[in-house]
PDB file of N, CA and C in Angstrom:
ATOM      1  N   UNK A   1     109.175   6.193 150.605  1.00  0.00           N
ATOM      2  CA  UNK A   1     110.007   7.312 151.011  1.00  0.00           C
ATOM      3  C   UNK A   1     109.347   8.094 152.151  1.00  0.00           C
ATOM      4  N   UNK A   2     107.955   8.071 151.912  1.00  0.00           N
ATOM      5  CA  UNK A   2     107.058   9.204 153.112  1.00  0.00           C
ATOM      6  C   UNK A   2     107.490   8.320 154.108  1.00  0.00           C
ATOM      7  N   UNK A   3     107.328   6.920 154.153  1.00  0.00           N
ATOM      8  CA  UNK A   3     107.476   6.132 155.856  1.00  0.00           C
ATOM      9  C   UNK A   3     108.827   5.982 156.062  1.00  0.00           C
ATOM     10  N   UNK A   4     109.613   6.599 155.618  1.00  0.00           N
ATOM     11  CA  UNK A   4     111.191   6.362 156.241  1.00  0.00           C
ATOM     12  C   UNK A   4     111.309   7.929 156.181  1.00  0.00           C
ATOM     13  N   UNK A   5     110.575   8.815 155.769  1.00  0.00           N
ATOM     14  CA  UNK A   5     111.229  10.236 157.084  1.00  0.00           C
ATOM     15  C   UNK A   5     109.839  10.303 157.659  1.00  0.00           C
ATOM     16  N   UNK A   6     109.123   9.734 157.654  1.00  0.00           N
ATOM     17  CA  UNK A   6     107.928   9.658 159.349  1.00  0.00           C
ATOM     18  C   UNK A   6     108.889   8.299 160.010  1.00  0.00           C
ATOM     19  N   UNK A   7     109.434   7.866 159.795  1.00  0.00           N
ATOM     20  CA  UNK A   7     111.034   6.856 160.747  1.00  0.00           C
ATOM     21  C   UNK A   7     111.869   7.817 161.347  1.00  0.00           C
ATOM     22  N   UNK A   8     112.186   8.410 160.591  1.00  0.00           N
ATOM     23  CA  UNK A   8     113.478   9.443 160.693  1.00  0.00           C
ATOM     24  C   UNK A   8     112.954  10.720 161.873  1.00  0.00           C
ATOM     25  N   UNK A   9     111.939  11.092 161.773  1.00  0.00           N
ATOM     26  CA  UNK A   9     111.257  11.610 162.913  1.00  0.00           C
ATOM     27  C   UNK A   9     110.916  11.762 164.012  1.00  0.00           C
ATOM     28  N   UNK A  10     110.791  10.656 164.055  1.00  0.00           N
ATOM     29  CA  UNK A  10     110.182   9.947 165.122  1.00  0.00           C
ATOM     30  C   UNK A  10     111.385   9.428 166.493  1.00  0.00           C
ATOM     31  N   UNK A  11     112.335   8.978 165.597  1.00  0.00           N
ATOM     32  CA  UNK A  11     113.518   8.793 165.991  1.00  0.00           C
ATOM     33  C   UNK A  11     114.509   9.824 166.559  1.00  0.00           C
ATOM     34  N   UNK A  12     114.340  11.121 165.151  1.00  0.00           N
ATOM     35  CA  UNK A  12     114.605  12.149 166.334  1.00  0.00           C
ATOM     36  C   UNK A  12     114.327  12.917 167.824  1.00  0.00           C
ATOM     37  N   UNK A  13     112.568  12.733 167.770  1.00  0.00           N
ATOM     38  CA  UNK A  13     111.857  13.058 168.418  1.00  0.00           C
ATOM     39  C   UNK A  13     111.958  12.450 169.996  1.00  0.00           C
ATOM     40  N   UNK A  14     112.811  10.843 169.884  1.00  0.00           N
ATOM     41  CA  UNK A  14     113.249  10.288 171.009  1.00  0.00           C
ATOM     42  C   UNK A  14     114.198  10.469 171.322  1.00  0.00           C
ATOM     43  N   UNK A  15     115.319  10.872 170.457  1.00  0.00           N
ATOM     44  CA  UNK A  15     116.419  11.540 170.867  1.00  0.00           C
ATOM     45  C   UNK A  15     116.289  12.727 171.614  1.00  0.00           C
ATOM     46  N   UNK A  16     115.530  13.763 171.043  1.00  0.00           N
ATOM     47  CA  UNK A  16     115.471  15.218 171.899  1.00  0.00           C
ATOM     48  C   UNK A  16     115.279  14.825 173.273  1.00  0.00           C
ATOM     49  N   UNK A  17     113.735  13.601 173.371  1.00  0.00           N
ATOM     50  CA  UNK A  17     113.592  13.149 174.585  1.00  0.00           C
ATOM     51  C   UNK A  17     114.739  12.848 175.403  1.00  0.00           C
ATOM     52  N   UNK A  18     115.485  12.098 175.356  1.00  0.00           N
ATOM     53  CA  UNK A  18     116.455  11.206 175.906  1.00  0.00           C
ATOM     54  C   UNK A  18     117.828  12.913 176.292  1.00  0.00           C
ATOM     55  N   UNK A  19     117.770  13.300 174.960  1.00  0.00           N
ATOM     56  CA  UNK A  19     118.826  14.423 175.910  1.00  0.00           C
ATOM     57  C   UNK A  19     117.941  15.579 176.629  1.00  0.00           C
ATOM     58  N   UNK A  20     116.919  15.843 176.805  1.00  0.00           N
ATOM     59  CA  UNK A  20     116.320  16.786 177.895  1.00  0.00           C
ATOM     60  C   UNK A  20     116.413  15.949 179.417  1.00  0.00           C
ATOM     61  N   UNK A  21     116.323  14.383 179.600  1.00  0.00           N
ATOM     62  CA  UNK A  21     116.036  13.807 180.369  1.00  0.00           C
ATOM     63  C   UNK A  21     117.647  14.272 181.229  1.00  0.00           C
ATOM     64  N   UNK A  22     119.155  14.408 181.271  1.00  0.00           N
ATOM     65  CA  UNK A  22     120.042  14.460 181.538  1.00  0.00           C
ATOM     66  C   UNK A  22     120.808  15.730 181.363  1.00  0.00           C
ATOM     67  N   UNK A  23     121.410  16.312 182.596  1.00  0.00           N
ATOM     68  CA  UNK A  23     121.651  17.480 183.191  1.00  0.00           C
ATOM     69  C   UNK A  23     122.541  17.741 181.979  1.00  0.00           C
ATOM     70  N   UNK A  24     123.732  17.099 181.316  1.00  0.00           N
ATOM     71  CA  UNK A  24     124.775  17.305 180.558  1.00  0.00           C
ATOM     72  C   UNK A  24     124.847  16.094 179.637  1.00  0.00           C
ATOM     73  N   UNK A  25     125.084  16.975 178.184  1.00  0.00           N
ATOM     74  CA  UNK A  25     124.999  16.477 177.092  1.00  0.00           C
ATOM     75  C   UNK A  25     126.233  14.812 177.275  1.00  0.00           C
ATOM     76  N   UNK A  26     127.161  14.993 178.067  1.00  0.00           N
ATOM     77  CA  UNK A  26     128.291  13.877 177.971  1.00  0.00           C
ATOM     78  C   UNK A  26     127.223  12.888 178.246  1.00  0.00           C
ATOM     79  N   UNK A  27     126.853  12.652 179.412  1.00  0.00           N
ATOM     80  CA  UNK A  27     125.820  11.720 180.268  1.00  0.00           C
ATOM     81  C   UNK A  27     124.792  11.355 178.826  1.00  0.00           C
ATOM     82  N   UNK A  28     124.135  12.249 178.290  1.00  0.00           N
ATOM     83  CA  UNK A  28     123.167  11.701 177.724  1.00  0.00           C
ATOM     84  C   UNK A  28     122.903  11.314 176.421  1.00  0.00           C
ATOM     85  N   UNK A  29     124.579  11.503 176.174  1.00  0.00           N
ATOM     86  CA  UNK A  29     125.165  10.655 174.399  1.00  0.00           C
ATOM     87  C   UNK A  29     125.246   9.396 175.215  1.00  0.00           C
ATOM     88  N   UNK A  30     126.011   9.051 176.427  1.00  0.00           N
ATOM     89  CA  UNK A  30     126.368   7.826 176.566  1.00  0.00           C
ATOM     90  C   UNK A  30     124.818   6.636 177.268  1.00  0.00           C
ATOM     91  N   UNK A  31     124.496   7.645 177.599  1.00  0.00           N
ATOM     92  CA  UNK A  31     123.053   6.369 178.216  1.00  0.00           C
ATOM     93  C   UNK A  31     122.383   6.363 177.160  1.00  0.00           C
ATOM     94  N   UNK A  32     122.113   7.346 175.905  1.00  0.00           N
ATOM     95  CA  UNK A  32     121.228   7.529 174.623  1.00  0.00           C
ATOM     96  C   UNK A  32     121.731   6.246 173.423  1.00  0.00           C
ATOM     97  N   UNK A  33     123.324   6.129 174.159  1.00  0.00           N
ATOM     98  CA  UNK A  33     123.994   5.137 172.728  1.00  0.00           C
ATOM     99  C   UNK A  33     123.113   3.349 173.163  1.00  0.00           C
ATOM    100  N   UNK A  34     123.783   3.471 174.959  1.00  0.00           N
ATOM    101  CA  UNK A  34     122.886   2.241 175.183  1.00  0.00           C
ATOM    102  C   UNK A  34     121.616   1.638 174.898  1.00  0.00           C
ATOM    103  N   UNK A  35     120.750   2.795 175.056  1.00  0.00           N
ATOM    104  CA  UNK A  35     119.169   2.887 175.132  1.00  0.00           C
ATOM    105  C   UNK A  35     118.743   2.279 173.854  1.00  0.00           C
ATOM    106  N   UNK A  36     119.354   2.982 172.736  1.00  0.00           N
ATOM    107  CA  UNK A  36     119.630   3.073 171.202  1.00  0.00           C
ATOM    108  C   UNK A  36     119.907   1.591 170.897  1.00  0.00           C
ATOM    109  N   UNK A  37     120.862   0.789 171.276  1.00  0.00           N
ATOM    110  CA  UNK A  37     121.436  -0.217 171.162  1.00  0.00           C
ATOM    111  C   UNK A  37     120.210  -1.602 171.608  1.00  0.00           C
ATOM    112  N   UNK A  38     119.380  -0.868 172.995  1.00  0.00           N
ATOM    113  CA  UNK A  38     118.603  -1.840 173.268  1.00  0.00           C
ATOM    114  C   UNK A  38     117.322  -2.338 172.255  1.00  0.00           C
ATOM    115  N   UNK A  39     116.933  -0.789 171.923  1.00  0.00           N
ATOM    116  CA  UNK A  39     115.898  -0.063 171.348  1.00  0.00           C
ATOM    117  C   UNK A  39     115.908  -1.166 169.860  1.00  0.00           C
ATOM    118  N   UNK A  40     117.277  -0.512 169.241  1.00  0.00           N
ATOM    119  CA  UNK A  40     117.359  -1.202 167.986  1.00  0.00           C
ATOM    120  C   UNK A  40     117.330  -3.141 167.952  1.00  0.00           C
ATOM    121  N   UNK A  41     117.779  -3.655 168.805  1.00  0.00           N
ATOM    122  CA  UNK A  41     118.590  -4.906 169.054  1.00  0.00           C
ATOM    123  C   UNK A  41     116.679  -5.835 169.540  1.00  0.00           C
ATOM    124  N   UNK A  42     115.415  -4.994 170.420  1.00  0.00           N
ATOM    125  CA  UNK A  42     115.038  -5.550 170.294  1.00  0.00           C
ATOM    126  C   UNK A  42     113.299  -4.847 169.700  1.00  0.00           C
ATOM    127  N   UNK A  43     113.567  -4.799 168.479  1.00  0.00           N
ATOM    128  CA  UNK A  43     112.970  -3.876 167.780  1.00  0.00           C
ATOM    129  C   UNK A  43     111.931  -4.913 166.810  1.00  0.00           C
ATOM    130  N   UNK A  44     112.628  -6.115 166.395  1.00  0.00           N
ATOM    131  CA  UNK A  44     112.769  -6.796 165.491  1.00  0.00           C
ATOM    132  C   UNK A  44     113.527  -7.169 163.984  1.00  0.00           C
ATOM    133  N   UNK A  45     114.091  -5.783 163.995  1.00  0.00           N
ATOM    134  CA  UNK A  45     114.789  -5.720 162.835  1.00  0.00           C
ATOM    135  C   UNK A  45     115.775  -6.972 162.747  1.00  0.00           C
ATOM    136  N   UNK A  46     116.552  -7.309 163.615  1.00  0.00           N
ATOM    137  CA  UNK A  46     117.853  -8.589 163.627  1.00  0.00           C
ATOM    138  C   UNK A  46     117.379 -10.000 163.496  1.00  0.00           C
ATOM    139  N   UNK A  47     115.739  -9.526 164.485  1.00  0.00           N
ATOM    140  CA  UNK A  47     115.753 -11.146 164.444  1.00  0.00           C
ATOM    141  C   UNK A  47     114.144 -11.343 164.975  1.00  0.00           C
ATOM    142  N   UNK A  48     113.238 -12.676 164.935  1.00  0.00           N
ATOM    143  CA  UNK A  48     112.008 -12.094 165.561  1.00  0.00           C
ATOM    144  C   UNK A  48     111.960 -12.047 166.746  1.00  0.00           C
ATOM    145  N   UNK A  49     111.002 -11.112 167.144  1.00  0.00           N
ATOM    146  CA  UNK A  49     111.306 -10.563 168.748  1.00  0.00           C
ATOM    147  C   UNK A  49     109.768 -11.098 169.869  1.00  0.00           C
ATOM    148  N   UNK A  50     108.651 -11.839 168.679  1.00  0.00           N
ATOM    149  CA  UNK A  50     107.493 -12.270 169.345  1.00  0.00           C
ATOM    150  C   UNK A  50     107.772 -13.382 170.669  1.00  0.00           C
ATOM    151  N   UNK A  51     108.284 -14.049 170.373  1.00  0.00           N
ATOM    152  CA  UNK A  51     109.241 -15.404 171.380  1.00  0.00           C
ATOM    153  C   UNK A  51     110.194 -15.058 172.495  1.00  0.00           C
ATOM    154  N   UNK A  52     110.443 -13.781 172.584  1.00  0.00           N
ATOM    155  CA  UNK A  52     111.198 -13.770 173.902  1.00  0.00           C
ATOM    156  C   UNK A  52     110.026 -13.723 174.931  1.00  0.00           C
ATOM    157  N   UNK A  53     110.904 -13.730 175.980  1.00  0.00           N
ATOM    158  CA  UNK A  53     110.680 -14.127 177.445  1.00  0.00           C
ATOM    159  C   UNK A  53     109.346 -12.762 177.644  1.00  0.00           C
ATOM    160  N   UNK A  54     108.679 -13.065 178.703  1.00  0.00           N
ATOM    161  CA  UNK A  54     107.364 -12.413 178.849  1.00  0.00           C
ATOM    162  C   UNK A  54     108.382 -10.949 179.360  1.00  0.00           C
ATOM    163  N   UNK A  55     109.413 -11.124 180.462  1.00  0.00           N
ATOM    164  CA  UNK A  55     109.666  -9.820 180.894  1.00  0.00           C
ATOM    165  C   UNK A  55     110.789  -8.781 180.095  1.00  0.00           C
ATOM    166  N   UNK A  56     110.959  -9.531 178.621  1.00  0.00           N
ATOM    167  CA  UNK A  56     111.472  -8.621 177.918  1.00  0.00           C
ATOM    168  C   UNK A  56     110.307  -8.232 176.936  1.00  0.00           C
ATOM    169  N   UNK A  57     109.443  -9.120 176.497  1.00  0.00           N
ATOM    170  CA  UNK A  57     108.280  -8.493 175.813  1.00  0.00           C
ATOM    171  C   UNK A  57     107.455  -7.119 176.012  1.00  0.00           C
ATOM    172  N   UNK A  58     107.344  -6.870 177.357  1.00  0.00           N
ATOM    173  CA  UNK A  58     106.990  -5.314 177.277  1.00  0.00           C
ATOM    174  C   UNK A  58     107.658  -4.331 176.628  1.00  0.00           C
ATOM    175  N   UNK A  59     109.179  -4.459 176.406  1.00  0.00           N
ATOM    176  CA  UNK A  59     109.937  -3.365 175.723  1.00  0.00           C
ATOM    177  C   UNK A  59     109.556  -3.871 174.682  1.00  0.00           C
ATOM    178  N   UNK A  60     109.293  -5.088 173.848  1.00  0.00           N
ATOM    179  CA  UNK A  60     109.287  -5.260 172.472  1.00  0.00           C
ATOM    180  C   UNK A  60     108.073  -4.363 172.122  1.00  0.00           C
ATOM    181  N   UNK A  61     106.676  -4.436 172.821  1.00  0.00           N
ATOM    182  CA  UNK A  61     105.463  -4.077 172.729  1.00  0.00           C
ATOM    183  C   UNK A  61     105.583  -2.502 173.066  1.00  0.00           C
ATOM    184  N   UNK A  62     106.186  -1.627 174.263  1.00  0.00           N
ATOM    185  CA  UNK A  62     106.828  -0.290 174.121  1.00  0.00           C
ATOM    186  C   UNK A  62     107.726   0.270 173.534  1.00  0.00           C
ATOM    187  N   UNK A  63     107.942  -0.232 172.405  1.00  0.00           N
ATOM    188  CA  UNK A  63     108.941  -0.190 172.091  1.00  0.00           C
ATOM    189  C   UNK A  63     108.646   0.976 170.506  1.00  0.00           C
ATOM    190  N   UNK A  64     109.155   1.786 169.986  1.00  0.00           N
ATOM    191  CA  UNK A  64     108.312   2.507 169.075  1.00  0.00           C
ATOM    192  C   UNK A  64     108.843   2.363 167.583  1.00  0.00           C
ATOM    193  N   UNK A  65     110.375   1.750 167.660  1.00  0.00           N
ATOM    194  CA  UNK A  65     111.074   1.365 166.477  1.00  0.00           C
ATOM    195  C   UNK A  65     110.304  -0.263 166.094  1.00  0.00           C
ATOM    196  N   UNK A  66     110.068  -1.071 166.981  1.00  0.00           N
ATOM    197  CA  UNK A  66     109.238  -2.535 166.950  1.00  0.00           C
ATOM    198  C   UNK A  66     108.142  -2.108 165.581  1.00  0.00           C
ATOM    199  N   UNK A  67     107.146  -0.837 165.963  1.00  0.00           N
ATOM    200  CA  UNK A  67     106.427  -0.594 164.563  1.00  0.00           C
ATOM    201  C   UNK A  67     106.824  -0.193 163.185  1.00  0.00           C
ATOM    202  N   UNK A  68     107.747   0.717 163.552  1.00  0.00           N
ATOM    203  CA  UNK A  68     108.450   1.437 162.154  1.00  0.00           C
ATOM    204  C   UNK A  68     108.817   0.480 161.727  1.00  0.00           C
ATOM    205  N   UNK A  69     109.870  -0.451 162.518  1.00  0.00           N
ATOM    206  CA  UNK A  69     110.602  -2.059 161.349  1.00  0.00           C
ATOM    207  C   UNK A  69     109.305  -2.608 160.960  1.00  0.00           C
ATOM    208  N   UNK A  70     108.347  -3.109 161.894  1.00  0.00           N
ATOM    209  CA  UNK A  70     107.418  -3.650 161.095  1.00  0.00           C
ATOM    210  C   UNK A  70     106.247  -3.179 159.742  1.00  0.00           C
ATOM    211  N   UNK A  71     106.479  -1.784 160.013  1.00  0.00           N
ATOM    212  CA  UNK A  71     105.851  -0.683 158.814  1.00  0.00           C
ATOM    213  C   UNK A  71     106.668  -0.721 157.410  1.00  0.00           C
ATOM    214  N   UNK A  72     108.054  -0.670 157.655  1.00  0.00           N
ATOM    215  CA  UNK A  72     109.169  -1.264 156.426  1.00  0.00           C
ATOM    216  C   UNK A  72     109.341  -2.528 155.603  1.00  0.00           C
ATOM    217  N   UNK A  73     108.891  -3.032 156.769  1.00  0.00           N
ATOM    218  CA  UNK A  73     108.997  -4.554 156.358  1.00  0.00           C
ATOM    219  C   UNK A  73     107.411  -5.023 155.118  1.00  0.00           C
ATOM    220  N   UNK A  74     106.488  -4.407 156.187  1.00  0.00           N
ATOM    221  CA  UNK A  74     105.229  -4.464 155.278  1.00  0.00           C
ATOM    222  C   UNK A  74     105.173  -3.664 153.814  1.00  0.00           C
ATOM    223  N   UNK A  75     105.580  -2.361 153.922  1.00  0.00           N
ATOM    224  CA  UNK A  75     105.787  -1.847 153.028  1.00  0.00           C
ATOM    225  C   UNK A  75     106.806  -2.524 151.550  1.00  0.00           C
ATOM    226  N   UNK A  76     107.625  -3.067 151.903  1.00  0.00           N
ATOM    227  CA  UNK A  76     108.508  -3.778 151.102  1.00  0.00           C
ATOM    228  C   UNK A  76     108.068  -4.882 150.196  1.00  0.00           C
ATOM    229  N   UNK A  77     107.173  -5.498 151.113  1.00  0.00           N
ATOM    230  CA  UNK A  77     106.472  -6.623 150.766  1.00  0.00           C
ATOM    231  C   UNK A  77     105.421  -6.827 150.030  1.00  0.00           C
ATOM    232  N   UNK A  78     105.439  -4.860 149.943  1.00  0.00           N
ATOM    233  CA  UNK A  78     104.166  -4.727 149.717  1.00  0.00           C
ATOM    234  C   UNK A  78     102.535  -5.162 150.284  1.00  0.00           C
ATOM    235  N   UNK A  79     102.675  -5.430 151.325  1.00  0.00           N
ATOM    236  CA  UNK A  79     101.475  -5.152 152.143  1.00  0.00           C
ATOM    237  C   UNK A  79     100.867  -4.190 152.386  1.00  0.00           C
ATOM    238  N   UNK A  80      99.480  -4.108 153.329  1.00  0.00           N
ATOM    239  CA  UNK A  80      98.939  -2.844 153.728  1.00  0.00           C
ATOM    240  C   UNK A  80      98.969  -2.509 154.951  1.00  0.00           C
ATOM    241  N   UNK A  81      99.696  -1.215 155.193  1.00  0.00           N
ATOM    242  CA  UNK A  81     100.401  -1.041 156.354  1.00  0.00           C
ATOM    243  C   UNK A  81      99.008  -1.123 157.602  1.00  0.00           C
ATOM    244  N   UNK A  82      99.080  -1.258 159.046  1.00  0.00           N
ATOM    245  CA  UNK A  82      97.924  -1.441 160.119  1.00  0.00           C
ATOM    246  C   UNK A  82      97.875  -0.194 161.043  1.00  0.00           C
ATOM    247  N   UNK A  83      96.781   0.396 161.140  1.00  0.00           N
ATOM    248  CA  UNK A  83      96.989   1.427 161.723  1.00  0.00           C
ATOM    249  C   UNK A  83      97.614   1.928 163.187  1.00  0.00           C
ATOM    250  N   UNK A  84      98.154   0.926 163.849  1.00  0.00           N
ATOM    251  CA  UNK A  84      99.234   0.720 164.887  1.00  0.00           C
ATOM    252  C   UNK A  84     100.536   1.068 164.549  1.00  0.00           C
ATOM    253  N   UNK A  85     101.363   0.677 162.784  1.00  0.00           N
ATOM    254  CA  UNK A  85     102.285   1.015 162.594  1.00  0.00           C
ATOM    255  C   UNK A  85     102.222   2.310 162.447  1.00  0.00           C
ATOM    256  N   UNK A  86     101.260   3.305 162.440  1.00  0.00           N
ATOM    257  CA  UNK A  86     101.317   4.798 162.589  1.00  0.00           C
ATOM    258  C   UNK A  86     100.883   5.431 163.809  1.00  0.00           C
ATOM    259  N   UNK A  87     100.153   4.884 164.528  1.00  0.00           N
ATOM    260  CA  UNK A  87      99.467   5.470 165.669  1.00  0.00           C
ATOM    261  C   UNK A  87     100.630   5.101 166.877  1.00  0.00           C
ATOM    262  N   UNK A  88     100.850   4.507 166.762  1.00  0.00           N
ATOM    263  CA  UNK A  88     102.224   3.996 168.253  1.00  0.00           C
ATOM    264  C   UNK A  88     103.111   4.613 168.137  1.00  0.00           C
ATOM    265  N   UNK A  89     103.900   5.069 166.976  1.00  0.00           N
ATOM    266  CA  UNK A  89     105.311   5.910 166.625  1.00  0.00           C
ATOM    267  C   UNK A  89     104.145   7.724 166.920  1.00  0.00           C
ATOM    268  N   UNK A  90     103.626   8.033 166.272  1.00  0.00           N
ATOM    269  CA  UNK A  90     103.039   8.835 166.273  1.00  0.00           C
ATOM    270  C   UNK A  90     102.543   9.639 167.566  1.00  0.00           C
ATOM    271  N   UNK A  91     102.472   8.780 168.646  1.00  0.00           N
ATOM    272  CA  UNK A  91     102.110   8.825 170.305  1.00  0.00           C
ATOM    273  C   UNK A  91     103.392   9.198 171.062  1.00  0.00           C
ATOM    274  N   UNK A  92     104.324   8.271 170.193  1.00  0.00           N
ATOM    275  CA  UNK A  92     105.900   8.931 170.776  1.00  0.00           C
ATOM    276  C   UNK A  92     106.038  10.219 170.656  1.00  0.00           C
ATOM    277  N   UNK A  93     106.259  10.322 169.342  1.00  0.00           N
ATOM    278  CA  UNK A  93     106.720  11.384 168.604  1.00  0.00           C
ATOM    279  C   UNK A  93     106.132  12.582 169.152  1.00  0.00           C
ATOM    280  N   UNK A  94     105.189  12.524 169.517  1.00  0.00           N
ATOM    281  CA  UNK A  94     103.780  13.743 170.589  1.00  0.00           C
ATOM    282  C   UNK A  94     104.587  14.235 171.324  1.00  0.00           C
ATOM    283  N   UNK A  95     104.240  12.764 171.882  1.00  0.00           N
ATOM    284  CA  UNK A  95     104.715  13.056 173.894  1.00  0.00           C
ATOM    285  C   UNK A  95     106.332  13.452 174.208  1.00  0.00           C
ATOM    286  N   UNK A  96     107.214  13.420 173.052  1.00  0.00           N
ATOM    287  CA  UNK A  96     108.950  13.159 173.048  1.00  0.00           C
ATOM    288  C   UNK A  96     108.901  14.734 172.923  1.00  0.00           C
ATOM    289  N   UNK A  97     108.191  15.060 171.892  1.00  0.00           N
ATOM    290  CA  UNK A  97     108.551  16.624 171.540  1.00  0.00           C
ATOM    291  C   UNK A  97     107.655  17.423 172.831  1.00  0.00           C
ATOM    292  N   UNK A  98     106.261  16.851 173.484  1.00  0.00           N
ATOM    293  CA  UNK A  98     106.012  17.539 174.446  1.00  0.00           C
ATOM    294  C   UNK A  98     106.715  17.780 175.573  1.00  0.00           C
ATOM    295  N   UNK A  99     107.555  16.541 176.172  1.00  0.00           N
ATOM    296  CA  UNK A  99     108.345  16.803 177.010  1.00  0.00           C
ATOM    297  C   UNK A  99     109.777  16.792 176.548  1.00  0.00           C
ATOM    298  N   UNK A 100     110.219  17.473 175.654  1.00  0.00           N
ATOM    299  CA  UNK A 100     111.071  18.320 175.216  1.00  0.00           C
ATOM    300  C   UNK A 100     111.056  19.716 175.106  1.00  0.00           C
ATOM    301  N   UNK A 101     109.831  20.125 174.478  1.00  0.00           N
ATOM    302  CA  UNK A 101     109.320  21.588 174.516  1.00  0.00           C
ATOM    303  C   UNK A 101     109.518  21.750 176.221  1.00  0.00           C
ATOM    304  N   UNK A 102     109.046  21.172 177.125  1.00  0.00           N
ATOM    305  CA  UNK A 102     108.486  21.614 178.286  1.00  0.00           C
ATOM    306  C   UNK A 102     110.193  21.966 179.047  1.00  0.00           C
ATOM    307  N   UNK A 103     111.298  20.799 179.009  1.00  0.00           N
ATOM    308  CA  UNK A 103     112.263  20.992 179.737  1.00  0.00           C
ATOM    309  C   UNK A 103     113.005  21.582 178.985  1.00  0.00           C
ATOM    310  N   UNK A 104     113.168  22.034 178.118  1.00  0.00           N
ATOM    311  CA  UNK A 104     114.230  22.047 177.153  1.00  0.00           C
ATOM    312  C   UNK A 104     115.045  23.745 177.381  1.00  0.00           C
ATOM    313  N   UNK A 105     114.329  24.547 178.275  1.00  0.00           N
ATOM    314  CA  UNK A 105     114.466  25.941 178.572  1.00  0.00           C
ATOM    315  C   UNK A 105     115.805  25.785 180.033  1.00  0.00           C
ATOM    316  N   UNK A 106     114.969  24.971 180.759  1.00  0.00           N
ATOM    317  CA  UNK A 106     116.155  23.816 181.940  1.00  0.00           C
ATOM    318  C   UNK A 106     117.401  23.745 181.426  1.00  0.00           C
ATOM    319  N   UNK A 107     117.596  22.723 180.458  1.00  0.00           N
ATOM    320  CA  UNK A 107     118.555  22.073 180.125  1.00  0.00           C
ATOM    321  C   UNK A 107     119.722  23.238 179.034  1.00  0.00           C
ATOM    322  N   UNK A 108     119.018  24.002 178.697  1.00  0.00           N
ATOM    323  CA  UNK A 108     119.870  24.874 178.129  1.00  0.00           C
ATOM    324  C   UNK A 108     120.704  25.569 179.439  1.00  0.00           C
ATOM    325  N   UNK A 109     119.918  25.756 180.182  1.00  0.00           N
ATOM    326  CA  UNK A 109     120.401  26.841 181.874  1.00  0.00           C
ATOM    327  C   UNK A 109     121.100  26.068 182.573  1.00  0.00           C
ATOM    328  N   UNK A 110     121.441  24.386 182.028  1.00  0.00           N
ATOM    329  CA  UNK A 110     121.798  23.655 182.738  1.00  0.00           C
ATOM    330  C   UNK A 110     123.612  23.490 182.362  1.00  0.00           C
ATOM    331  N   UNK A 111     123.488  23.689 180.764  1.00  0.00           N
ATOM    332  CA  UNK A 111     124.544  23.522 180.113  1.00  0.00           C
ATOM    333  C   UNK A 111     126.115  24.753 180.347  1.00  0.00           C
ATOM    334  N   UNK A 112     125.089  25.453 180.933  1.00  0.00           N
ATOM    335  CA  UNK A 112     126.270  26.914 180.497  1.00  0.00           C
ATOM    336  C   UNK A 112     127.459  26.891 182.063  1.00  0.00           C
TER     337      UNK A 112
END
């Protein structure tokens, strides 16, 4: 239960990102749904994601949901989770809310 709302977090935490990045909320539901779509699709959750092509592998490897599925998956299995499945989501989650805090005064002045 603790690693699916440190999931749930984390996830928000890229969301805030993703809507500070865009002047108006319309714009940044619709590039956030795509992003979301990529995010999830090559995450590993659907399918394994080690075997794709070298120039989609960097998103698999930047990718911050790629750990959480693999933190679930271990967890399930009962394995012992690796300290990458916390430290990589955890680096997001920082830097998403730092540059959220930072623009987020903008984007309100942006909305009205």
């Amino acid at each position: 239960m603790a690693y699916s709302g440190f999931s749930i977090m984390v996830i928000i935490s890229v969301g805030l990102l993703l809507s500070s990045l865009y002047k108006n909320m319309v714009s940044a539901e619709a590039i956030s749904q795509i992003i979301y779509q990529a995010t999830i699709f090559l995450s590993g959750f659907y399918f394994e994601v080690t075997n794709t092509p070298w120039f989609i592998r960097w998103y698999v490897y930047f990718n911050p949901v790629t750990y959480l599925v693999d933190g679930m998956r271990k967890l399930m299995t009962g394995k012992v989770l690796v300290p990458v499945n916390i430290i990589v989501p955890v680096i997001w989650m920082l830097a998403s809310i730092l540059i959220f805090s930072m623009s987020y005064k903008g984007m309100v002045y942006r909305e009205k």
